[in-house]
Protein backbone atom coordinates (compact mmCIF):
# COMPACT_ATOMS: atom_id res chain seq x y z
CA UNK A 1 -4.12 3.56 21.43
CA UNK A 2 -3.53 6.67 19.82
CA UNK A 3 -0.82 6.54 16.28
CA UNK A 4 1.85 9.85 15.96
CA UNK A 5 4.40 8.62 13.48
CA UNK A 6 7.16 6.41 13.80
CA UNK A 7 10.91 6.74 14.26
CA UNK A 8 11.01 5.35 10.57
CA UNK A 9 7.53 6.83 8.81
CA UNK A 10 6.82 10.34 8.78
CA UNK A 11 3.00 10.61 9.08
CA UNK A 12 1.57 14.30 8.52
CA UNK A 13 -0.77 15.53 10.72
CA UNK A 14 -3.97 14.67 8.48
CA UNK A 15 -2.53 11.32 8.39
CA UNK A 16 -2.44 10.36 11.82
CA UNK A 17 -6.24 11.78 12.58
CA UNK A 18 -7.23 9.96 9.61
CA UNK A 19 -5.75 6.40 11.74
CA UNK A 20 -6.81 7.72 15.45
CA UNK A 21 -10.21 7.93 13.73
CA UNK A 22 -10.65 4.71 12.18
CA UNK A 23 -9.41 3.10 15.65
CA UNK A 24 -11.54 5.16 17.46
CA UNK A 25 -15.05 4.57 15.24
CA UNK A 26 -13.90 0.91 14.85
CA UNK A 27 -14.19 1.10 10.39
CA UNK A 28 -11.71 -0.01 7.97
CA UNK A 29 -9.75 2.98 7.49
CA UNK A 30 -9.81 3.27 3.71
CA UNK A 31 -6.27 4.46 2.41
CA UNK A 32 -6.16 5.52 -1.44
CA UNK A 33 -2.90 7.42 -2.71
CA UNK A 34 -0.40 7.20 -6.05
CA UNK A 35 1.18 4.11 -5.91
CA UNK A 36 4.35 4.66 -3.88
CA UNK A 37 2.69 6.63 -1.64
CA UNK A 38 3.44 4.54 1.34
CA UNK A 39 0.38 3.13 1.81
CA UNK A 40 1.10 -0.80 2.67
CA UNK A 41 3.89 0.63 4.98
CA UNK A 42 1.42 2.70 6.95
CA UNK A 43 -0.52 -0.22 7.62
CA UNK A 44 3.17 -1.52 8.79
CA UNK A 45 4.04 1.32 11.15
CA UNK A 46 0.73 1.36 12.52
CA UNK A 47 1.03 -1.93 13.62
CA UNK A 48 4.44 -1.30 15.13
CA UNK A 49 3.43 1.66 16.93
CA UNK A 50 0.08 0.49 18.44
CA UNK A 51 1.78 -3.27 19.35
CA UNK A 52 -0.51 -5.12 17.05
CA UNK A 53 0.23 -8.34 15.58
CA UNK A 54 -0.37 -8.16 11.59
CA UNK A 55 -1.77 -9.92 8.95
CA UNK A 56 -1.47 -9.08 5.20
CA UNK A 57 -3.93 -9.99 2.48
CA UNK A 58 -2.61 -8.89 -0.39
CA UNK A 59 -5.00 -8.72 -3.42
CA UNK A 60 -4.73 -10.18 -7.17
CA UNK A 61 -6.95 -10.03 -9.67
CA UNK A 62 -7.65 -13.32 -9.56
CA UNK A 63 -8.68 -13.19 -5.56
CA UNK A 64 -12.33 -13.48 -4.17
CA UNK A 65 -13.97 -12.49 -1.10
CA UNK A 66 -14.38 -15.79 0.00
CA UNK A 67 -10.97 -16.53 0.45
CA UNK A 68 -10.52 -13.74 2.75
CA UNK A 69 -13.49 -15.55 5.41
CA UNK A 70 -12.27 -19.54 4.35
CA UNK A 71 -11.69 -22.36 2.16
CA UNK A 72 -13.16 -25.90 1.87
CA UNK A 73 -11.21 -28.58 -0.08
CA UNK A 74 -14.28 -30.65 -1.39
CA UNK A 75 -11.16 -32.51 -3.64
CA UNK A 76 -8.79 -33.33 -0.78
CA UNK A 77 -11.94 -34.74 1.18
CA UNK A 78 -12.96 -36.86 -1.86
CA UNK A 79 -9.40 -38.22 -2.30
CA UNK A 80 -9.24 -39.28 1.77
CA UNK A 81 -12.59 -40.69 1.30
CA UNK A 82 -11.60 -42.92 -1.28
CA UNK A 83 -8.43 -43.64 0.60
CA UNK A 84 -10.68 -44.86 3.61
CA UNK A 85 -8.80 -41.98 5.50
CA UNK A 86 -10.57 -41.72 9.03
CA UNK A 87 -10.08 -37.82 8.80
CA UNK A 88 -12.66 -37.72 6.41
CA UNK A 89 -15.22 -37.49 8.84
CA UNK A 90 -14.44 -34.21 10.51
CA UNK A 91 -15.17 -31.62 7.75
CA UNK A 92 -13.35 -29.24 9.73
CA UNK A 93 -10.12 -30.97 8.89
CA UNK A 94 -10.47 -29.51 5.00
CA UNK A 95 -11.35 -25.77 5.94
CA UNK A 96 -8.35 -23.44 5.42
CA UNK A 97 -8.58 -20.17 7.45
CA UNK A 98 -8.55 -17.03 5.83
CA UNK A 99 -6.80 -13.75 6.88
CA UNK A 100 -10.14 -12.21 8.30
CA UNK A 101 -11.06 -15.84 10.07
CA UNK A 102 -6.99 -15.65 11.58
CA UNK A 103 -7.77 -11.54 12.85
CA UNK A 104 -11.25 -12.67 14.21
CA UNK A 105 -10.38 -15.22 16.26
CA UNK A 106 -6.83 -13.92 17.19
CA UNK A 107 -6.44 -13.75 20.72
CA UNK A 108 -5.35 -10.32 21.26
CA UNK A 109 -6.47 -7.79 18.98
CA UNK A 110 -4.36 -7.50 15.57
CA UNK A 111 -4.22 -5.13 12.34
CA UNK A 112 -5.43 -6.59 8.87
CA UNK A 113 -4.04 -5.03 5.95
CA UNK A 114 -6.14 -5.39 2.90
CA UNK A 115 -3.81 -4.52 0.17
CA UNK A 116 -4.73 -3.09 -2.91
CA UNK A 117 -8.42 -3.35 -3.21
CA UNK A 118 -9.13 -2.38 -6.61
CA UNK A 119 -7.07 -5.26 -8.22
CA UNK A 120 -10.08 -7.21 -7.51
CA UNK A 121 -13.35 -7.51 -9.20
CA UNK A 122 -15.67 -4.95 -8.82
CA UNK A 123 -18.10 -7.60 -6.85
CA UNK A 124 -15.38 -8.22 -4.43
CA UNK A 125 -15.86 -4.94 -1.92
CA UNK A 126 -19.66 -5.35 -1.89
CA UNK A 127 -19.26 -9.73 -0.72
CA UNK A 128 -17.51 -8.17 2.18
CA UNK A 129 -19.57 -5.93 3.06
CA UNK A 130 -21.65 -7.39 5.87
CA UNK A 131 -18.19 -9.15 7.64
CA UNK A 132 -16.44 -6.00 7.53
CA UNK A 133 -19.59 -4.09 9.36
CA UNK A 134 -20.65 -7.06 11.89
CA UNK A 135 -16.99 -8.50 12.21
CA UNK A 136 -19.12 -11.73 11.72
CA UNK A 137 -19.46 -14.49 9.11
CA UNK A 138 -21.23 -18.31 8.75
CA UNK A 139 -19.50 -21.60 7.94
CA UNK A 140 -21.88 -23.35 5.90
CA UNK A 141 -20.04 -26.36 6.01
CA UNK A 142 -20.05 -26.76 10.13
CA UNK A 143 -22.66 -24.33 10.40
CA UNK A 144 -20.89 -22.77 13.22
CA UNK A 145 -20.90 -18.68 13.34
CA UNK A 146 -17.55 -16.69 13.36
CA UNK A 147 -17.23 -13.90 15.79
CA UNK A 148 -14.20 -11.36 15.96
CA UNK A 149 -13.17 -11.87 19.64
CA UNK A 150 -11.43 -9.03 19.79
CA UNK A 151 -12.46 -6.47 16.55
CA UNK A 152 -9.42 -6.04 14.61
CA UNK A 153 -8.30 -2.96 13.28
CA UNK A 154 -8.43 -2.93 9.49
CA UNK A 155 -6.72 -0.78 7.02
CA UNK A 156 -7.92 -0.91 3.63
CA UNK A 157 -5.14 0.26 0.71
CA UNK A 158 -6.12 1.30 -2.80
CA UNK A 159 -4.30 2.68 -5.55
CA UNK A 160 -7.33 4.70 -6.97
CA UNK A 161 -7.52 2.34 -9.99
CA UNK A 162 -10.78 1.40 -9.92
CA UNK A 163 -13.81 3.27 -8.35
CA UNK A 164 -15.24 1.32 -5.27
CA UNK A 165 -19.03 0.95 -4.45
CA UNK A 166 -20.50 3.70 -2.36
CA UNK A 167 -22.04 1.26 0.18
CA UNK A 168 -18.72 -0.08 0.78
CA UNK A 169 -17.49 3.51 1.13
CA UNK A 170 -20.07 4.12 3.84
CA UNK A 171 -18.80 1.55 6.12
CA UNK A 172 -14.86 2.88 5.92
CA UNK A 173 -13.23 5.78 6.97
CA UNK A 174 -12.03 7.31 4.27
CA UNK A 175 -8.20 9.11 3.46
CA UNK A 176 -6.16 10.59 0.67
CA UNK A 177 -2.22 10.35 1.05
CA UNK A 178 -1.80 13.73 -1.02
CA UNK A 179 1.70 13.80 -2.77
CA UNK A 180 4.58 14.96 0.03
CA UNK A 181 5.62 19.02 -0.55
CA UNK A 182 9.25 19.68 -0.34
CA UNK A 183 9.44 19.77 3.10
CA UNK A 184 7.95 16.33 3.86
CA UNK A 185 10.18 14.67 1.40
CA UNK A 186 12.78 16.22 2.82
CA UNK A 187 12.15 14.65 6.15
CA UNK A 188 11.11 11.35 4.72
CA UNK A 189 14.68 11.34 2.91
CA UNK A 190 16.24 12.24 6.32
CA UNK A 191 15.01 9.15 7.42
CA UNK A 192 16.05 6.60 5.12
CA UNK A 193 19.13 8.76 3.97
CA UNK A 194 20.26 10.32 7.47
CA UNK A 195 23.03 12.99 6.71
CA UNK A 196 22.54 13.72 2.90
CA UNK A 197 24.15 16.66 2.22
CA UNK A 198 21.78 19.43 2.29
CA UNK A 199 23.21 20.96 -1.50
CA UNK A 200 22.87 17.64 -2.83
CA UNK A 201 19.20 16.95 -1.61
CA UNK A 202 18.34 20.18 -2.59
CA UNK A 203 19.76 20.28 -5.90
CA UNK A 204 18.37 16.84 -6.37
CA UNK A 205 14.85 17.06 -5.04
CA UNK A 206 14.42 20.33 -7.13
CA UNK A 207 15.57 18.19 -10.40
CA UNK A 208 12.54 15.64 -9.21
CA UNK A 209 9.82 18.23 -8.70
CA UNK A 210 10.63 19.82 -12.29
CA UNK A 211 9.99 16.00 -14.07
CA UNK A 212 7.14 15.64 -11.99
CA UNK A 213 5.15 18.52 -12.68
CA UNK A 214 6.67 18.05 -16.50
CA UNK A 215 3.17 17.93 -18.58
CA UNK A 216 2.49 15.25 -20.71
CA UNK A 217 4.49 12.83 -17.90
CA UNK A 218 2.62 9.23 -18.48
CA UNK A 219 3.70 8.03 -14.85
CA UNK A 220 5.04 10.21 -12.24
CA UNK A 221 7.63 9.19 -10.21
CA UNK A 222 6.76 8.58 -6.55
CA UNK A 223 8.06 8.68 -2.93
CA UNK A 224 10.03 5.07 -3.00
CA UNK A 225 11.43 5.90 -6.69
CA UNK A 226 12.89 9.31 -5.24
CA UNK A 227 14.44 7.47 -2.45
CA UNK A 228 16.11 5.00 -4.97
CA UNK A 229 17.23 7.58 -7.00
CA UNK A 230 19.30 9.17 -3.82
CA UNK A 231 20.28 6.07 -2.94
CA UNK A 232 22.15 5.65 -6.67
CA UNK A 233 22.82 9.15 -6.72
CA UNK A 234 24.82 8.62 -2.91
CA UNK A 235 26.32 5.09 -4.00
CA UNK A 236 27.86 6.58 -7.18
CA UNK A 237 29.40 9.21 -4.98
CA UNK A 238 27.53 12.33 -6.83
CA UNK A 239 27.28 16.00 -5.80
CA UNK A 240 24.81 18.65 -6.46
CA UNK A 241 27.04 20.12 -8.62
CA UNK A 242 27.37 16.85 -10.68
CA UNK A 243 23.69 17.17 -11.26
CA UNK A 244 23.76 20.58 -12.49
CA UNK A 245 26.70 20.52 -14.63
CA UNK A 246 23.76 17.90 -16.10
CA UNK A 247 21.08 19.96 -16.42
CA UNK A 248 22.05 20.80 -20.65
CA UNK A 249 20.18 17.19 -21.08
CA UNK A 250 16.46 16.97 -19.88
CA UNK A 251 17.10 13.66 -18.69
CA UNK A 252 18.49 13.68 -15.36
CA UNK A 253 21.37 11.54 -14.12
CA UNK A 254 20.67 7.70 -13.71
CA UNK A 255 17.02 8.55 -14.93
CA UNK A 256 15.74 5.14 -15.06
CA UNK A 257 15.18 5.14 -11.64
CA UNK A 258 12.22 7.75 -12.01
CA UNK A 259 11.64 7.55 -15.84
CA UNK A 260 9.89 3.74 -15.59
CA UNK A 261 8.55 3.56 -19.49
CA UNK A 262 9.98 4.55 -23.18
CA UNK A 263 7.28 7.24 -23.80
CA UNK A 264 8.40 9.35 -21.06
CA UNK A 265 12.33 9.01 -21.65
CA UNK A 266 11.23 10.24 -25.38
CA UNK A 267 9.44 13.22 -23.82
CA UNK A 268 12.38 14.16 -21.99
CA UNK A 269 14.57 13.46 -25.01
CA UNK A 270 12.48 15.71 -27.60
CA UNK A 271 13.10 18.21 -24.69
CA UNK A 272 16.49 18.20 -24.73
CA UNK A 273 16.54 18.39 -28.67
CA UNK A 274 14.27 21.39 -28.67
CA UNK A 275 16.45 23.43 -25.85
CA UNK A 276 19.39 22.70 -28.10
CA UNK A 277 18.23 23.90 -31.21
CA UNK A 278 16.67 27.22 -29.68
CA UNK A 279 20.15 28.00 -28.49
């Protein structure tokens, strides 16, 4: 099982050691990155590629650890009991399978995405700890032991909001989707925008590094807000020389698909207003 890219994800060379390795050592490979980064559509790809059936757990802040192993509806029970419901005697009947409990006892081996771990509480890493490591939990309810049949691989994704506890960090294997270069974006737009005329990309990705590496930016724009920008910038029928015959404002052409709040439109706008007056 070895991961190279797909046909419709361009993973860089770091990336796709970082993946081999986590298969390889059987640990949660541990995925942090800006958000747009393409981090939940790794776990995607990887899935694809390697023939893995996938399950997603996406994480709120509201979410515990528990919910991830089961859950046992105490209140449905009561209600059937009172109901004289014969299913009341099986507790099993009011245990709800989690998404580890579904890639434990799937019966070929699958991918779990754990999406965006630092939403959670800060507790939340740590209560997984041990079924993460052992691919084993307990059912206090039955008091029947769950073991992974076949140990699933796991892929962790976190937008670096929140630090995470070292002990959980020991048990993952751990990688950092850096920010593309120009050449990688170029090849990631190639793939979702086959055929873009190479003046226009140009002239547009250089427009997109400059308001990225703008200081005082508040958000950044990232990989997926590039791509929409293209795709606006190809829909309205633009050329590169559309976007320079632009470039007297600071703000670039259909901006709100990389500008996202009001104090970074206002940065770009004082910019404008400055290069005007110095003329």
């Amino acid at each position: 099982m070895k991961f190279t890219g797909t046909k419709s994800y361009v993973a860089t060379d770091d990336l796709t050691v970082a993946v081999n390795a986590a298969v390889a050592l059987e640990r949660p490979l541990l995925v942090k990155g800006e958000p747009g980064t393409g981090k939940t559509e790794l776990a995607k790809q990887v899935a694809d590629a390697l023939d893995l059936p996938m399950l997603e757990w996406h994480i709120k802040s509201t979410t515990k650890a528990q919910q991830g192993l089961y859950e046992y509806d105490a209140v449905s029970r009561l209600r059937d009991s009172q109901l004289g419901d014969a299913r009341v005697h099986d507790v099993k009947n009011y245990i709800r399978k989690g998404k580890l409990w579904q890639a434990f006892g799937a019966e070929r081996k699958s991918l779990l995405l754990i999406d965006e771990i630092d939403k959670a509480d800060i507790e939340f890493p740590n209560d997984l700890l041990q079924e993460l490591d052992k691919m084993e939990f307990h059912v206090y309810e039955t008091g029947e032991t769950v073991k992974a049949v076949n140990r699933p691989v796991v892929i962790i994704t976190s937008n670096n909001e929140k630090e995470l506890p070292d002990a959980f960090l020991r048990r993952c294997f751990f990688h950092y989707i850096r920010f593309p270069d120009m050449d990688t974006m170029r090849k990631i737009v190639e793939v979702h925008h086959p055929g873009i005329k190479d003046a226009l990309l140009t002239a547009a990705l250089t427009q997109f590094y400059e308001i990225r590496d703008q200081a005082g930016l508040k958000k950044k724009p990232s990989t997926s807000e590039v791509l929409d920008w293209l795709k606006l910038l190809l829909a309205e029928d633009l050329s590169a020389a559309d976007l320079k015959a632009d470039s007297s404002s600071a703000l670039p052409r259909l901006h709100g698909a990389l500008l996202k709040n009001e104090q970074d439109v206002h940065l770009f706008e004082r910019l404008a207003f400055m290069a005007r007056n110095q003329r």
